[in-house]
N, C-alpha and C. Protein backbone atom coordinates (compact mmCIF):
# COMPACT_ATOMS: atom_id res chain seq x y z
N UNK A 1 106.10 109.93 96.59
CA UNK A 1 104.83 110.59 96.63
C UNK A 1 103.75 109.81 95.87
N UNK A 2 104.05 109.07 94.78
CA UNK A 2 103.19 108.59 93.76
C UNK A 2 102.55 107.55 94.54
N UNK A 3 103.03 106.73 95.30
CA UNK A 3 102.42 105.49 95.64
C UNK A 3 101.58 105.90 96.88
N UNK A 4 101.98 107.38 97.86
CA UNK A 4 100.82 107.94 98.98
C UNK A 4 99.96 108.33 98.13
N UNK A 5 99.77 108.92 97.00
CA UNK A 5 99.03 109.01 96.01
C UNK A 5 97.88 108.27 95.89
N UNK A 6 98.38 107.18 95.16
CA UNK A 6 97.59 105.90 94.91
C UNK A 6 96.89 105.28 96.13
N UNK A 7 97.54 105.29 97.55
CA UNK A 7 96.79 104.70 98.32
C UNK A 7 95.94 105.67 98.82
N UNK A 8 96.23 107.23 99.17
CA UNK A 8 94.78 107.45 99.80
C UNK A 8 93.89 107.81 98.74
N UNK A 9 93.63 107.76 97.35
CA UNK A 9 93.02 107.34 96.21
C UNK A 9 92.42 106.19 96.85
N UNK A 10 92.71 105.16 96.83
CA UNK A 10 92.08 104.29 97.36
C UNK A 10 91.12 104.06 98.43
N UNK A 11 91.89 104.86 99.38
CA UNK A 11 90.89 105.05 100.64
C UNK A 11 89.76 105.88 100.36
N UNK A 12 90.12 107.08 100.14
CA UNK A 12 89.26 107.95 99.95
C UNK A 12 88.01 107.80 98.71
N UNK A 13 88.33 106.95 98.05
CA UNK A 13 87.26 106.05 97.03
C UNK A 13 86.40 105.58 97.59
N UNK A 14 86.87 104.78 98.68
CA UNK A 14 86.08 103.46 99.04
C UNK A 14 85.70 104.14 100.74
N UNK A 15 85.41 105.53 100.94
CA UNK A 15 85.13 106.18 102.15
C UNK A 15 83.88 105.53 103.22
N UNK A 16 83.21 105.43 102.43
CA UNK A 16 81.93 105.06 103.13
C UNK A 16 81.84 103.50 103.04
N UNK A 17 81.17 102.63 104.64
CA UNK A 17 81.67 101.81 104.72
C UNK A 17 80.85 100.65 103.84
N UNK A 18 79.52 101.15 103.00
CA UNK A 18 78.67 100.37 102.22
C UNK A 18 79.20 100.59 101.21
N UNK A 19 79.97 101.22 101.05
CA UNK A 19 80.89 101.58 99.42
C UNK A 19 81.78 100.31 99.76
N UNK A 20 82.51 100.31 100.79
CA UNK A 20 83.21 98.97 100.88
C UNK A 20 82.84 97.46 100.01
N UNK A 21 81.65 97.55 100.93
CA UNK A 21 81.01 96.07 100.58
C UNK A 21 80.52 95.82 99.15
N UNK A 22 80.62 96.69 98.74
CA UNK A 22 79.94 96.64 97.10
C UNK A 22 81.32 96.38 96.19
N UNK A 23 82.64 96.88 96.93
CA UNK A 23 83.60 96.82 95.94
C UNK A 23 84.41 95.78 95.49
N UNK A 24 84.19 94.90 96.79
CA UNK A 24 84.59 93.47 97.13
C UNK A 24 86.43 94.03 97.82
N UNK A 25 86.26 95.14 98.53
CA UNK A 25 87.78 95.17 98.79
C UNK A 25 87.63 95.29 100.07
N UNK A 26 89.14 94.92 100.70
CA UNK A 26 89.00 95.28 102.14
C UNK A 26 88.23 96.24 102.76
N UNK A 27 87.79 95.78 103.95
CA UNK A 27 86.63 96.79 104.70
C UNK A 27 87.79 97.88 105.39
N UNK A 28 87.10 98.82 105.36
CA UNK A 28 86.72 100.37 105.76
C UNK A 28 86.62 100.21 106.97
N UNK A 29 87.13 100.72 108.66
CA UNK A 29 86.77 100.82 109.75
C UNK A 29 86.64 102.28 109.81
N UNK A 30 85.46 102.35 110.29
CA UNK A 30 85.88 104.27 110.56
C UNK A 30 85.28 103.87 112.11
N UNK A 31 85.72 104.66 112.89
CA UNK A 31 85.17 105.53 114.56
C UNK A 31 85.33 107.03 114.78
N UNK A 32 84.45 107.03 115.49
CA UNK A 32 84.22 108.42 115.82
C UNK A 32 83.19 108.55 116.82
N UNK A 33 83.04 109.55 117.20
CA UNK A 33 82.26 109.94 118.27
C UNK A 33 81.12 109.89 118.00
N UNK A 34 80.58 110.57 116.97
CA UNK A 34 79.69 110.66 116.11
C UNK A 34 79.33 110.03 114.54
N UNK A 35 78.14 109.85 114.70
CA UNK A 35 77.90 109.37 113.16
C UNK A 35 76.63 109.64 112.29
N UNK A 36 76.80 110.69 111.42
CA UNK A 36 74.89 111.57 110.90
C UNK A 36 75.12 111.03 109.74
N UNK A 37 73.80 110.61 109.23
CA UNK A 37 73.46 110.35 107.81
C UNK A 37 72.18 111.21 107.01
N UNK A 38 72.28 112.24 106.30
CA UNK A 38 71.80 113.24 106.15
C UNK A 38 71.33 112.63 104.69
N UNK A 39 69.79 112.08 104.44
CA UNK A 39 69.46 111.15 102.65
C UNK A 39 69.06 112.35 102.02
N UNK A 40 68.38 113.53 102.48
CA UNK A 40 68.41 114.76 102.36
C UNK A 40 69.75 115.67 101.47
N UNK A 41 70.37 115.91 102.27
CA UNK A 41 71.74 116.92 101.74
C UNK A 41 72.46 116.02 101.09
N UNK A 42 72.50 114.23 101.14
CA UNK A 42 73.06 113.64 100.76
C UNK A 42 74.89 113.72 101.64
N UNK A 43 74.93 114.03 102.78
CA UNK A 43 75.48 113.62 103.26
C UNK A 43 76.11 112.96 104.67
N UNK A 44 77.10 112.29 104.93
CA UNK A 44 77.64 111.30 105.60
C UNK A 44 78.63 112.36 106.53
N UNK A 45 78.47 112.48 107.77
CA UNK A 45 79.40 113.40 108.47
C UNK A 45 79.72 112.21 109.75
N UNK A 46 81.11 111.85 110.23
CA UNK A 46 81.79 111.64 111.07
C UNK A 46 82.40 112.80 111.87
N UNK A 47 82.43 112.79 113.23
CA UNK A 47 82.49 113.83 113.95
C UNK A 47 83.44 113.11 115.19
N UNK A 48 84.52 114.05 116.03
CA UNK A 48 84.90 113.62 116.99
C UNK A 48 85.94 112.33 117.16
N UNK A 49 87.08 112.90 116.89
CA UNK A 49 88.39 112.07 116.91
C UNK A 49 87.96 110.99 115.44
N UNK A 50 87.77 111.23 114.66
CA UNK A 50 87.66 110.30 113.69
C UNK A 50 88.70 109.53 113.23
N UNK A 51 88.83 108.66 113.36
CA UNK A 51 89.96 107.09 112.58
C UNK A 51 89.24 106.52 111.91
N UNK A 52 90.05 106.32 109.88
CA UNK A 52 89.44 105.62 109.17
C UNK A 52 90.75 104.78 108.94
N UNK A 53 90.29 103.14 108.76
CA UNK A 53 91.69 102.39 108.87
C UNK A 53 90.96 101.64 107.20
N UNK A 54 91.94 101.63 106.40
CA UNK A 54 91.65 100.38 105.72
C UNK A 54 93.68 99.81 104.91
N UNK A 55 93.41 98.77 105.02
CA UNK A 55 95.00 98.09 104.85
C UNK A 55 96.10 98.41 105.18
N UNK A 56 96.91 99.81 104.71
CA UNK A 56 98.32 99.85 105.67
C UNK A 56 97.88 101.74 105.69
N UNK A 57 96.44 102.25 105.44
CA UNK A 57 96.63 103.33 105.78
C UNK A 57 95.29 103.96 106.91
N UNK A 58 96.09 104.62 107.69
CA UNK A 58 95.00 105.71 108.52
C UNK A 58 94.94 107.06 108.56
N UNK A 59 93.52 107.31 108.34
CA UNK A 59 93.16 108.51 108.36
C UNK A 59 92.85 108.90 110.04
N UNK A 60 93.32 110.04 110.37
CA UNK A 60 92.62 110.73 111.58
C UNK A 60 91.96 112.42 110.87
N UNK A 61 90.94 112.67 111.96
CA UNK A 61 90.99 114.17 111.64
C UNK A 61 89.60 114.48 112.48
N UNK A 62 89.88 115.28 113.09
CA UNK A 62 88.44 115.74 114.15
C UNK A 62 87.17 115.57 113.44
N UNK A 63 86.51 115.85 112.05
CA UNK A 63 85.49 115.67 111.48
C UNK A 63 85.73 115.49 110.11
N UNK A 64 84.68 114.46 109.33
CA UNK A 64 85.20 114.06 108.06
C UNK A 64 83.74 113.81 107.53
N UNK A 65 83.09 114.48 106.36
CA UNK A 65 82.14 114.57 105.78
C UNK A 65 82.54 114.24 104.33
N UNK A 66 81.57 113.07 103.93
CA UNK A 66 81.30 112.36 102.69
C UNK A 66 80.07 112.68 102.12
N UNK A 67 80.33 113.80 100.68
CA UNK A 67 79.02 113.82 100.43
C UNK A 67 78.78 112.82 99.08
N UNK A 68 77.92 112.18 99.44
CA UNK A 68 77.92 110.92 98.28
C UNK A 68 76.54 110.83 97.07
N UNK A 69 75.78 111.82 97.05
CA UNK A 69 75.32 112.38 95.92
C UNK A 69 74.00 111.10 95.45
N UNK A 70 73.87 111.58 94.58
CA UNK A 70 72.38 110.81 94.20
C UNK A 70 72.45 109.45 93.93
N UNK A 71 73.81 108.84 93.45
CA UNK A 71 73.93 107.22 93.51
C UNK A 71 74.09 106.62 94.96
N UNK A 72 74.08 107.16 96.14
CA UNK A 72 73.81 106.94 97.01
C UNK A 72 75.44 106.53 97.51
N UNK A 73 75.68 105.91 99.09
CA UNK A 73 77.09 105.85 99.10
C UNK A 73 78.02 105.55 98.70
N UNK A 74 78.15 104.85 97.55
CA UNK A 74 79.36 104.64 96.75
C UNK A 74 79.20 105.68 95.20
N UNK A 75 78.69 106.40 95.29
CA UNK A 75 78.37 107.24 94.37
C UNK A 75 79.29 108.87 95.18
N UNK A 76 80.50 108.99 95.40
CA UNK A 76 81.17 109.50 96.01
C UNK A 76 81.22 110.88 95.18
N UNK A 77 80.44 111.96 95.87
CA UNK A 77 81.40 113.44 95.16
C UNK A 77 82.38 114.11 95.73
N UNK A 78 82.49 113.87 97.01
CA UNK A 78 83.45 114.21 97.55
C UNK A 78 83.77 113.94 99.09
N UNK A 79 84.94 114.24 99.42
CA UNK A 79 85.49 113.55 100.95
C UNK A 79 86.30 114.82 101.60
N UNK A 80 85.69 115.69 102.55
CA UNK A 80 86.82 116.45 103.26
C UNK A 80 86.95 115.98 104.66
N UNK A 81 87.96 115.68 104.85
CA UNK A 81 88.54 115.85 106.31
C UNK A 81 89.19 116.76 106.88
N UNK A 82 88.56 117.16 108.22
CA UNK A 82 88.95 118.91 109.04
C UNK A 82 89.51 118.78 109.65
N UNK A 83 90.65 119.44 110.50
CA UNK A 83 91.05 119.58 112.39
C UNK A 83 91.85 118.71 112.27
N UNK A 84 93.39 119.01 112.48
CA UNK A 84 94.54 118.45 112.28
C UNK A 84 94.60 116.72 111.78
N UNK A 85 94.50 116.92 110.58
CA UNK A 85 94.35 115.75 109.57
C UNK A 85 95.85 114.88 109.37
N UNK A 86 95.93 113.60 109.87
CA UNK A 86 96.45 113.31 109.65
C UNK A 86 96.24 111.98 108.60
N UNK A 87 97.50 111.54 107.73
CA UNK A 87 97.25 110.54 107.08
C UNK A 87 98.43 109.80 106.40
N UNK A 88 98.38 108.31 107.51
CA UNK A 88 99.96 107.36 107.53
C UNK A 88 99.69 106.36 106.66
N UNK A 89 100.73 105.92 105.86
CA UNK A 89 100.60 104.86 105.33
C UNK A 89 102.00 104.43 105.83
N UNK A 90 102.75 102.63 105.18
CA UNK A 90 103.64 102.22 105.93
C UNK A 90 105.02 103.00 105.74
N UNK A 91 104.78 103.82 104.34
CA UNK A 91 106.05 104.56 104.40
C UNK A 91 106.27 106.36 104.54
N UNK A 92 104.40 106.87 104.73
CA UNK A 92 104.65 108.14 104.55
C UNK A 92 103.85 108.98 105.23
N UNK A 93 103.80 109.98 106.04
CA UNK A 93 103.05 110.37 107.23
C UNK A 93 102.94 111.67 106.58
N UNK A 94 101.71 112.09 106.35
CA UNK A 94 101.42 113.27 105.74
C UNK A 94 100.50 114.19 106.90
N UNK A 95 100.32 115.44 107.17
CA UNK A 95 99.51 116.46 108.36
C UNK A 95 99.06 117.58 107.38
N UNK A 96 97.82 117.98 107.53
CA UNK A 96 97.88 119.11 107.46
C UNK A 96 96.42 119.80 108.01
N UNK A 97 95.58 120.35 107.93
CA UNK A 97 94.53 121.37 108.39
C UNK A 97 93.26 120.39 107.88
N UNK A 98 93.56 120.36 106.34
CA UNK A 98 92.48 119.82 105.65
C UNK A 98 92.52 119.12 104.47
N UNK A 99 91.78 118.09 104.33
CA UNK A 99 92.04 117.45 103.34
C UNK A 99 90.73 117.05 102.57
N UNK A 100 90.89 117.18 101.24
CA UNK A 100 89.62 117.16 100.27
C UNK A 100 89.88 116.55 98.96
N UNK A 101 89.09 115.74 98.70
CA UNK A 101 89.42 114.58 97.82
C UNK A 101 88.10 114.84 96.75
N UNK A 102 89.07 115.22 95.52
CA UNK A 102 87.36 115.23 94.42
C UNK A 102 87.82 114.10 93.47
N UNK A 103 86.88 112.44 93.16
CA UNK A 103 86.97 111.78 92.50
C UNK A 103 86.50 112.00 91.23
N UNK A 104 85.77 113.04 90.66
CA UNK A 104 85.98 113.22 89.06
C UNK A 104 87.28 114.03 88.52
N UNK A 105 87.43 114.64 89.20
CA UNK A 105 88.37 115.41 88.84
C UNK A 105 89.91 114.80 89.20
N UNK A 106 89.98 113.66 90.15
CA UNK A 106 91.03 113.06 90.32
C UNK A 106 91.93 113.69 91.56
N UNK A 107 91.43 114.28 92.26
CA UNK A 107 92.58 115.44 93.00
C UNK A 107 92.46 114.87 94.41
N UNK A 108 93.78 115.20 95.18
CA UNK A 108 93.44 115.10 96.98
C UNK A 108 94.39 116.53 96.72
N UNK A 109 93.52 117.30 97.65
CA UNK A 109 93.92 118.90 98.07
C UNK A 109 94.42 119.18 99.79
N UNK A 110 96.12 118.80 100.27
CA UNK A 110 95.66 118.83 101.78
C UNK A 110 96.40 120.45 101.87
N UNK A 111 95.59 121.00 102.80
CA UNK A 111 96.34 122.63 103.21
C UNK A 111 96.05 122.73 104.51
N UNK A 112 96.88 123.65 104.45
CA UNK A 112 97.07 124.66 105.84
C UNK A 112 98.37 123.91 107.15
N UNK A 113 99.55 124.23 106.72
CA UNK A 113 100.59 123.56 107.17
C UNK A 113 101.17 122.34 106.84
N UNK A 114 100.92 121.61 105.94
CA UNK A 114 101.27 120.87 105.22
C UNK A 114 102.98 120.07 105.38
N UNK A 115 102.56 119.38 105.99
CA UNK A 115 104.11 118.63 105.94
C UNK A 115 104.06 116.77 105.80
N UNK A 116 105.09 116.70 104.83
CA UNK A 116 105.10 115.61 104.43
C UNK A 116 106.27 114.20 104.98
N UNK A 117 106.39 113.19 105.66
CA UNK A 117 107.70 113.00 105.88
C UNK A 117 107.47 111.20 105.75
N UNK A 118 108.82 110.97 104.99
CA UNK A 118 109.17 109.97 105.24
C UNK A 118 110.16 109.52 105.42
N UNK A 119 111.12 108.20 105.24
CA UNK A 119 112.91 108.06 105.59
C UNK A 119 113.60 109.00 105.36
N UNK A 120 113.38 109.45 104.03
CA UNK A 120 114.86 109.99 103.11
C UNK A 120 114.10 111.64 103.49
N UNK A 121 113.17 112.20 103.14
CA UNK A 121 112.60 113.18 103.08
C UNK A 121 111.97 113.81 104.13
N UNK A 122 111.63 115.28 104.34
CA UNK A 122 110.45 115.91 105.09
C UNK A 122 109.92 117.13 103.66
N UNK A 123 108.96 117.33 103.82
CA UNK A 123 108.84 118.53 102.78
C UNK A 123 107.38 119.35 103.65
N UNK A 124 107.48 120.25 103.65
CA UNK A 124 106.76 121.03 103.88
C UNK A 124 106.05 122.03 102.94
N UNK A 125 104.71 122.82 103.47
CA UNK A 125 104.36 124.33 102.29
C UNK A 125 103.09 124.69 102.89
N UNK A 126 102.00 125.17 102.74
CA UNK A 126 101.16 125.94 102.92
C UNK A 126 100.11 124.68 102.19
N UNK A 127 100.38 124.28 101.13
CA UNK A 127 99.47 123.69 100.09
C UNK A 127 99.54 122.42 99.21
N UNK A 128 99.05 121.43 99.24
CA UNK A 128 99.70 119.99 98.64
C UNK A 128 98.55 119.75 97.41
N UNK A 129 98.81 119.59 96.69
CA UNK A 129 97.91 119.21 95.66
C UNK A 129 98.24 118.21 94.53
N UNK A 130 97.22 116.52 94.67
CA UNK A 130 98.39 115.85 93.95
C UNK A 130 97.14 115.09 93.00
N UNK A 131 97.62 115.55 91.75
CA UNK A 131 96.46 114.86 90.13
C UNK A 131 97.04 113.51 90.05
N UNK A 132 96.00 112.71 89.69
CA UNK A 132 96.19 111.45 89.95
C UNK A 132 96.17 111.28 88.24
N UNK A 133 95.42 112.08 88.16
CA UNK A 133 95.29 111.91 85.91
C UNK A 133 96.82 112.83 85.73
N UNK A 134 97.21 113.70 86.12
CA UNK A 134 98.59 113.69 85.14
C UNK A 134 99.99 113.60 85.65
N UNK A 135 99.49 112.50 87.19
CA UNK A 135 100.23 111.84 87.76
C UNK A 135 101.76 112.99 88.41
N UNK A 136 101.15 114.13 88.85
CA UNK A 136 102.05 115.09 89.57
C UNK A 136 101.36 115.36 90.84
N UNK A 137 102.41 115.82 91.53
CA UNK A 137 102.45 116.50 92.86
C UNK A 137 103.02 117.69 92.99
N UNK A 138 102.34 118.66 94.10
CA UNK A 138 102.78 120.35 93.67
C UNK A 138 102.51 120.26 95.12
N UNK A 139 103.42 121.29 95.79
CA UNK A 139 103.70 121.56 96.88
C UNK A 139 103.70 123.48 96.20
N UNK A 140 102.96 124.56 97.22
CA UNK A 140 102.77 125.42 96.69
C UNK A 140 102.75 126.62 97.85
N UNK A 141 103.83 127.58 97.97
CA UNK A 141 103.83 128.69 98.87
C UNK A 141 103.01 129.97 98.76
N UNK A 142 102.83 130.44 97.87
CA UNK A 142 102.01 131.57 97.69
C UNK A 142 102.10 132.52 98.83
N UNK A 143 100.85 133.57 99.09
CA UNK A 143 101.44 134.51 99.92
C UNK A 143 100.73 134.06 101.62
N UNK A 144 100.77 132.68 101.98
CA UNK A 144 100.40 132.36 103.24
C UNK A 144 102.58 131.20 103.45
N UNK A 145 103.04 131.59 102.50
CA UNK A 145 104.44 130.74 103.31
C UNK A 145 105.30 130.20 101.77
N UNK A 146 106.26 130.06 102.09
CA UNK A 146 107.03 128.82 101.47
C UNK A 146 106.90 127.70 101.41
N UNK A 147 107.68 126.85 100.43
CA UNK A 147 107.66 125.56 100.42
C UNK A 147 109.27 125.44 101.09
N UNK A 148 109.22 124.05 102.07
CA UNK A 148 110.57 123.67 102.59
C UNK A 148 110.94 122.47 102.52
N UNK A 149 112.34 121.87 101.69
CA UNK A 149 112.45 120.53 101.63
C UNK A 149 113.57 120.03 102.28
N UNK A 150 113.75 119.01 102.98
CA UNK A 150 114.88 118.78 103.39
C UNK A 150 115.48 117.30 103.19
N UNK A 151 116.33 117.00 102.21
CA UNK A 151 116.11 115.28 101.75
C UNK A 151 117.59 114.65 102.51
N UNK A 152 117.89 113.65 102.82
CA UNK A 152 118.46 112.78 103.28
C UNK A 152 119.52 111.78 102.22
N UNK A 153 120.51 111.93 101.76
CA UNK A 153 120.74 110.81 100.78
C UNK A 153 121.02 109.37 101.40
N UNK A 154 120.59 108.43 100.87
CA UNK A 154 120.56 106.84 101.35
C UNK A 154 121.53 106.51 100.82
């Protein structure tokens, strides 16, 4: 989990594709159907089959809004992606409803069916929530479901 962690941390940092170029790190591809830049509300909305690719991970998710706040696009407050969200890296394929990324606070929040899978593992729950500051992951049932794990020994 720690290292899907760290990478869509990464992605989701470097969301917007002028945030890229400023960071000196690999570029950012996003597509989509759509593309609004709102200097107003201060935000960045992708719409319509959205794919964001950068190094070994992709984001999909029907609409994905970056609101990037008064330092302008790399000045990131936050990143949600809507409508069956998916997000692969080379070892771990994560789904769920929605996914929301707050960089002060350190958090990616994905819910609403939530399933996680890679070789050894699948895990499932209602709710994924993973702190990058005290370096845990919580999988969380409450009263919309259980959590379900099913591991593999290698």
């Amino acid at each position: 989990m720690r290292r899907f962690a760290f990478a869509l941390f990464a992605l989701l940092a470097l969301a917007v594709p002028a945030a890229a170029q400023t960071q000196g790190e690999s570029p950012i591809k996003i597509t989509a159907d759509v593309f609004v830049v709102d200097d107003e509300t201060k935000l960045a909305t992708f719409t319509g089959s959205v794919v964001v690719v950068r190094k070994d991970m992709t984001v999909w998710a029907a609409k994905v809004v970056v609101d990037y706040g008064e330092g302008g696009p790399s000045n990131i407050k936050s990143f949600v992606a809507t409508g069956n969200v998916r997000i692969k890296t080379n070892d771990q394929d994560a789904t769920g409803d929605r996914a929301v990324y707050d960089p002060k606070a350190e958090t990616l929040k994905l819910t609403g069916n939530v399933m996680v899978v890679n070789a050894s593992s699948t895990v499932g729950g209602p709710d994924l929530l993973i702190d990058l500051n005290a370096n845990t992951t919580t999988f969380t049932g409450g009263r919309d479901g259980r959590v379900t794990g099913v591991f593999t020994p290698q």
